[in-house]
N, C-alpha and C. Protein backbone atom coordinates (compact mmCIF):
# COMPACT_ATOMS: atom_id res chain seq x y z
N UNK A 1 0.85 -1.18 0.00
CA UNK A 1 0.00 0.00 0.00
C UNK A 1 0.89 1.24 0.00
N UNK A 2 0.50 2.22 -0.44
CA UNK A 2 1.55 3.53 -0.50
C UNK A 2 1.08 4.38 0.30
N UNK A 3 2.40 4.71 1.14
CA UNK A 3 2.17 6.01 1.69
C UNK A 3 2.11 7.35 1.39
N UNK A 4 0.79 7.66 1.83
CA UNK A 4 0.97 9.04 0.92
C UNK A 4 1.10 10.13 1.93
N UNK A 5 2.01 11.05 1.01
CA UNK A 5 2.75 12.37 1.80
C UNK A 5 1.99 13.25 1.95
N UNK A 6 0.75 13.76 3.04
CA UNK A 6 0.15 14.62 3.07
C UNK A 6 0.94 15.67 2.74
N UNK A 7 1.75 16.17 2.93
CA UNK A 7 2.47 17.58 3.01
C UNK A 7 2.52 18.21 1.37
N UNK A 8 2.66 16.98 0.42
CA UNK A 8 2.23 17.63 -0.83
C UNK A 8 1.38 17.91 -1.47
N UNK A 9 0.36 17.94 -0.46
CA UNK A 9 -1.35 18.30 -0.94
C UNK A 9 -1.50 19.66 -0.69
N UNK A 10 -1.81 20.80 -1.27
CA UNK A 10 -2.23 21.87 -0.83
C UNK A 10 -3.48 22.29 -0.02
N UNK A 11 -4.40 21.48 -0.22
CA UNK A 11 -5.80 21.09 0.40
C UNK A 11 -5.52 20.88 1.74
N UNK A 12 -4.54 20.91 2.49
CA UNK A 12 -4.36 20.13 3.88
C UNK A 12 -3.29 20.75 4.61
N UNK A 13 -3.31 20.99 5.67
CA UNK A 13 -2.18 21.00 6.75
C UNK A 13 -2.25 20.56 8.04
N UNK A 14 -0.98 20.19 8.56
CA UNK A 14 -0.78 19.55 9.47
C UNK A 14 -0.01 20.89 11.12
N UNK A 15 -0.98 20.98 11.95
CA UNK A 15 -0.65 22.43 12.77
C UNK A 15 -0.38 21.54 14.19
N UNK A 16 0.86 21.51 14.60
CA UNK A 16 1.19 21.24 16.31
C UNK A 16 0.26 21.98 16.94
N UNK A 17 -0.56 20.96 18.04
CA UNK A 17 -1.54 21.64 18.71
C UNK A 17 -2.84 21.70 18.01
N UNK A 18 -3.04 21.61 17.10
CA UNK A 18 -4.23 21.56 16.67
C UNK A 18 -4.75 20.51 16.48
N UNK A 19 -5.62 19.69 16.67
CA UNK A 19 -6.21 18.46 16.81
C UNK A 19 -5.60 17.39 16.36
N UNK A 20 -4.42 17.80 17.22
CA UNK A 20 -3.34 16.63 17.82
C UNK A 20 -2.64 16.31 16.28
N UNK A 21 -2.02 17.55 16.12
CA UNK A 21 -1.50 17.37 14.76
C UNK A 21 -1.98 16.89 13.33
N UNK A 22 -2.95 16.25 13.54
CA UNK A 22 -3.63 15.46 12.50
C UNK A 22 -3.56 16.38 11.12
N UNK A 23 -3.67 15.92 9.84
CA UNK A 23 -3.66 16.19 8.80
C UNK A 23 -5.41 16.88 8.63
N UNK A 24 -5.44 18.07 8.36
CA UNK A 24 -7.03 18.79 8.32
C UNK A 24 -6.92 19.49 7.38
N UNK A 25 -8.36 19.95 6.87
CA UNK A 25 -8.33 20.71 5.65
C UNK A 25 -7.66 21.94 6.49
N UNK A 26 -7.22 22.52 5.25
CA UNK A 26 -6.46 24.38 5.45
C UNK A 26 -7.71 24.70 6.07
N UNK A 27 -7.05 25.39 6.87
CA UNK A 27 -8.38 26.30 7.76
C UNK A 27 -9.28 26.15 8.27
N UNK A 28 -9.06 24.60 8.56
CA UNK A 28 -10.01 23.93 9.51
C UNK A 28 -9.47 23.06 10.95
N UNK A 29 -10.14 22.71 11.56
CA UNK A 29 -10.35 21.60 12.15
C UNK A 29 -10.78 20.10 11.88
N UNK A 30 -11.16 20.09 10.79
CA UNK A 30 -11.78 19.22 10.33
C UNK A 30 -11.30 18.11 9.58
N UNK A 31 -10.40 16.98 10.28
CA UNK A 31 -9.54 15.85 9.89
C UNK A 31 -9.95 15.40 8.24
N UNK A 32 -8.51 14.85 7.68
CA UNK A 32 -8.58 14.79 5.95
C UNK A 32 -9.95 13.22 6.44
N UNK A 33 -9.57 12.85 7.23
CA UNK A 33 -9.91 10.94 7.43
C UNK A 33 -11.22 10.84 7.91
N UNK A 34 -11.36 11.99 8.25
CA UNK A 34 -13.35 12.17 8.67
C UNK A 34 -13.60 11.56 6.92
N UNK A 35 -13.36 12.64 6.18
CA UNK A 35 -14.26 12.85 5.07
C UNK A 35 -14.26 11.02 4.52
N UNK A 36 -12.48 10.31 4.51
CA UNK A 36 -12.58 9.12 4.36
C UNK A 36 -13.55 8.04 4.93
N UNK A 37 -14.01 8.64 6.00
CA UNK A 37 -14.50 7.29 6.75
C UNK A 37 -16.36 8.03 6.31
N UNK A 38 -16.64 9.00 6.47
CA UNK A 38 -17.76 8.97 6.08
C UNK A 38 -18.18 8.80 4.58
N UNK A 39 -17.44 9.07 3.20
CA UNK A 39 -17.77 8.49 1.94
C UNK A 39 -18.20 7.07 1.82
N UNK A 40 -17.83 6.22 3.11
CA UNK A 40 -18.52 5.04 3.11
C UNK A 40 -19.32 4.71 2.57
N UNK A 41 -20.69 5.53 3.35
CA UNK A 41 -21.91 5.86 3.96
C UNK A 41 -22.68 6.99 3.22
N UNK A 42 -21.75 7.88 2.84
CA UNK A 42 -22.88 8.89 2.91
C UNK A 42 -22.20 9.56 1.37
N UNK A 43 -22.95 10.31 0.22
CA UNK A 43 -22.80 10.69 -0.46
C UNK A 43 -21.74 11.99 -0.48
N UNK A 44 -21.08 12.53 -1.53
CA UNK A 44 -20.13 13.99 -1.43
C UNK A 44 -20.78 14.78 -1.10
N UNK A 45 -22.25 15.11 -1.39
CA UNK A 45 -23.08 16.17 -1.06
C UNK A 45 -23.56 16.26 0.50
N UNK A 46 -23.78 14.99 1.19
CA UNK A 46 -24.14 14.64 2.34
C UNK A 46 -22.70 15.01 3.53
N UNK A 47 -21.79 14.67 2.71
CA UNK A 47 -20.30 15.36 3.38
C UNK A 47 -20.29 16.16 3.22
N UNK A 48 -20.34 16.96 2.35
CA UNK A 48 -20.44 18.61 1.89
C UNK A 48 -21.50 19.17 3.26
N UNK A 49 -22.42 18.72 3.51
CA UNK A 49 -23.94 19.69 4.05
C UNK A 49 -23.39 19.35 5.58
N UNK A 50 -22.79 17.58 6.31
CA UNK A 50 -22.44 17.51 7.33
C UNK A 50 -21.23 18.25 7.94
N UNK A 51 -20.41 18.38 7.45
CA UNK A 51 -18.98 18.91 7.86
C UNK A 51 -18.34 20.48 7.48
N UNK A 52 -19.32 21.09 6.60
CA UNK A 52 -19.12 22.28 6.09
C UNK A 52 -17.83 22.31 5.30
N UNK A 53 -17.79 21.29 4.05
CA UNK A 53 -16.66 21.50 3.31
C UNK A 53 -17.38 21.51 1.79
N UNK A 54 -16.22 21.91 1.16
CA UNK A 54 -16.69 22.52 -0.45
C UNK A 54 -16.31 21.05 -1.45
N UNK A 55 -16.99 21.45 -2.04
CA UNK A 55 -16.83 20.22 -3.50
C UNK A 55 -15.57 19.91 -3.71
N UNK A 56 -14.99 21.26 -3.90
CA UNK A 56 -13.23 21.48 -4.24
C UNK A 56 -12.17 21.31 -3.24
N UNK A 57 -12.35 20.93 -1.85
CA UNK A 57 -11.90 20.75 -0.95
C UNK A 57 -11.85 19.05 -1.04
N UNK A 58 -12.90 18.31 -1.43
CA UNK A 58 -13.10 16.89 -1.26
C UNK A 58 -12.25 16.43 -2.57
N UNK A 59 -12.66 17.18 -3.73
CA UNK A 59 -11.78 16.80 -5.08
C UNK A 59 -10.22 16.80 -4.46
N UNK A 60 -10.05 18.18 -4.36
CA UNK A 60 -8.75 18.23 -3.94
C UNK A 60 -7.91 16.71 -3.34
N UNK A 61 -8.68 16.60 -2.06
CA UNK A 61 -7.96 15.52 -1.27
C UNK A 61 -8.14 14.28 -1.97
N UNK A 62 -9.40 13.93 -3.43
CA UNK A 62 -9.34 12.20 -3.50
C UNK A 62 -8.33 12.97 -4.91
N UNK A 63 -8.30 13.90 -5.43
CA UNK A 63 -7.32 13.87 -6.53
C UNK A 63 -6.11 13.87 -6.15
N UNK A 64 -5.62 14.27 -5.17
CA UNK A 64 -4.15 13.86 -4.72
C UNK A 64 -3.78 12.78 -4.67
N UNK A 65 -4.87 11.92 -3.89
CA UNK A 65 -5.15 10.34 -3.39
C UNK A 65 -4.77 9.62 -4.53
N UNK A 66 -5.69 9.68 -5.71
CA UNK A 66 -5.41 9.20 -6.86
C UNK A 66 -4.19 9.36 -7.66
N UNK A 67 -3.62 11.05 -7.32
CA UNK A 67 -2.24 10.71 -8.26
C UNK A 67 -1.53 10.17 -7.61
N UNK A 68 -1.24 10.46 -6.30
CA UNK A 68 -0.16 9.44 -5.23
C UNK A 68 -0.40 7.80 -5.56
N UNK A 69 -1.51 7.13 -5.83
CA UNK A 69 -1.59 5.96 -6.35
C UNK A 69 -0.84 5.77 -7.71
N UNK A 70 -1.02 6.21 -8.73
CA UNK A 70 -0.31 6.51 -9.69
C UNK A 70 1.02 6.26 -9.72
N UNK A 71 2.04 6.94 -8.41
CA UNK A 71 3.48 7.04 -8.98
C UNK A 71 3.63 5.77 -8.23
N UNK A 72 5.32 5.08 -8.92
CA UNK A 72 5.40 3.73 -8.33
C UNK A 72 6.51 3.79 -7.15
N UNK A 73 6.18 2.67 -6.55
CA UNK A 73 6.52 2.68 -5.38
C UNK A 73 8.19 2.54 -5.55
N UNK A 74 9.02 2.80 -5.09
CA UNK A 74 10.40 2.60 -4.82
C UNK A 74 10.71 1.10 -4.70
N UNK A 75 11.78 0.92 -5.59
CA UNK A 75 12.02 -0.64 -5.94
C UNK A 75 13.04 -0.55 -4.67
N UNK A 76 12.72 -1.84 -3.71
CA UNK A 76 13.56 -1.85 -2.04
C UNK A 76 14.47 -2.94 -2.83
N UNK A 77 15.21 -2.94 -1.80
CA UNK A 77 16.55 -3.68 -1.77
C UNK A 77 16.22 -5.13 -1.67
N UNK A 78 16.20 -6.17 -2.26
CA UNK A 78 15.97 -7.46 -2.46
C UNK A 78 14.45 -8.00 -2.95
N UNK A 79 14.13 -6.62 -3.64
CA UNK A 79 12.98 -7.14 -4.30
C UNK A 79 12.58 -7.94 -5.28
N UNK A 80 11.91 -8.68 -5.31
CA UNK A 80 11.50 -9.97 -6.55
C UNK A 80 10.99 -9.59 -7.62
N UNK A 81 10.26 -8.19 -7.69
CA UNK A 81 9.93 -7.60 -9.22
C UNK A 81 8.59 -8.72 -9.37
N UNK A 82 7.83 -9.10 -8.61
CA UNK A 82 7.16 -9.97 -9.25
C UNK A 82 7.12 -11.61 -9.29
N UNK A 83 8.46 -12.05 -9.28
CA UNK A 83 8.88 -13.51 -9.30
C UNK A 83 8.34 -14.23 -8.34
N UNK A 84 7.91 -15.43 -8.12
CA UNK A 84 7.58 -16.15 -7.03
C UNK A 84 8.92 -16.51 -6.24
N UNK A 85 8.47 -16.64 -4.50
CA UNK A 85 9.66 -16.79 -3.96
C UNK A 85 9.33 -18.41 -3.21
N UNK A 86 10.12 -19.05 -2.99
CA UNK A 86 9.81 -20.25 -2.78
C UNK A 86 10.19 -20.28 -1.14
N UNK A 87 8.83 -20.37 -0.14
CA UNK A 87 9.18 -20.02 0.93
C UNK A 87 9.94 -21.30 1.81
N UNK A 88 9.97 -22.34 1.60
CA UNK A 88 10.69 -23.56 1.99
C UNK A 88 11.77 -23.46 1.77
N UNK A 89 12.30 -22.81 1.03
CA UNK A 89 13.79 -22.86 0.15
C UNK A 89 14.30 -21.62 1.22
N UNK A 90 13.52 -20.89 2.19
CA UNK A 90 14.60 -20.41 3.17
C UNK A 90 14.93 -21.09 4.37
C-alpha cells in the first residue's frame, strides 16, 4: 500500500496543537480521514452539508489520493519484481 505524503497536498495542513497534529483541511479543524470514513456511507453532497466543506476541498484531497496511487513505489533492496519466492527454500 503507498504512503501518501500529506504535506504535498495543498488542500491540507498539518498544525502542532491543533487536533493533535492530525492532517485537516487548510483552515479547519476538520480531519482529511473524517471525510474518508464517512464516503462510506454517505454521499459527497451529504459530506459537503455535514462537515461544512466545499466540493473542491473533497476533489482536492481524493485527486491527490489518486495521483499518489499513480506514482510507483520505490524498488527496495531485495525485491523480486514480481517472481515467485519459494518459501521452503529459506
Amino acid at each position: 500500500m503507498a504512503i501518501l505524503d500529506w504535506s504535498q497536498c495543498p488542500a491540507v495542513e498539518s498544525v502542532p496543537g491543533r487536533v493533535s497534529g492530525a492532517w485537516v483541511f487548510r483552515d479547519t479543524r476538520l480531519p482529511v480521514a473524517t471525510i474518508f470514513e464517512n464516503l462510506e456511507d454517505l454521499s459527497v453532497e451529504e459530506v459537503m452539508e455535514q462537515f461544512d466543506v466545499t466540493r473542491e476541498q473533497i476533489n482536492a484531497v481524493l485527486d491527490f489520493v489518486a495521483q499518489s496511487l499513480k506514482t510507483p513505489a520505490p524498488n527496495t533492496k531485495g525485491a523480486t519484481d514480481g517472481a515467485e519466492v519459494d518459501a521452503s527454500a529459506a
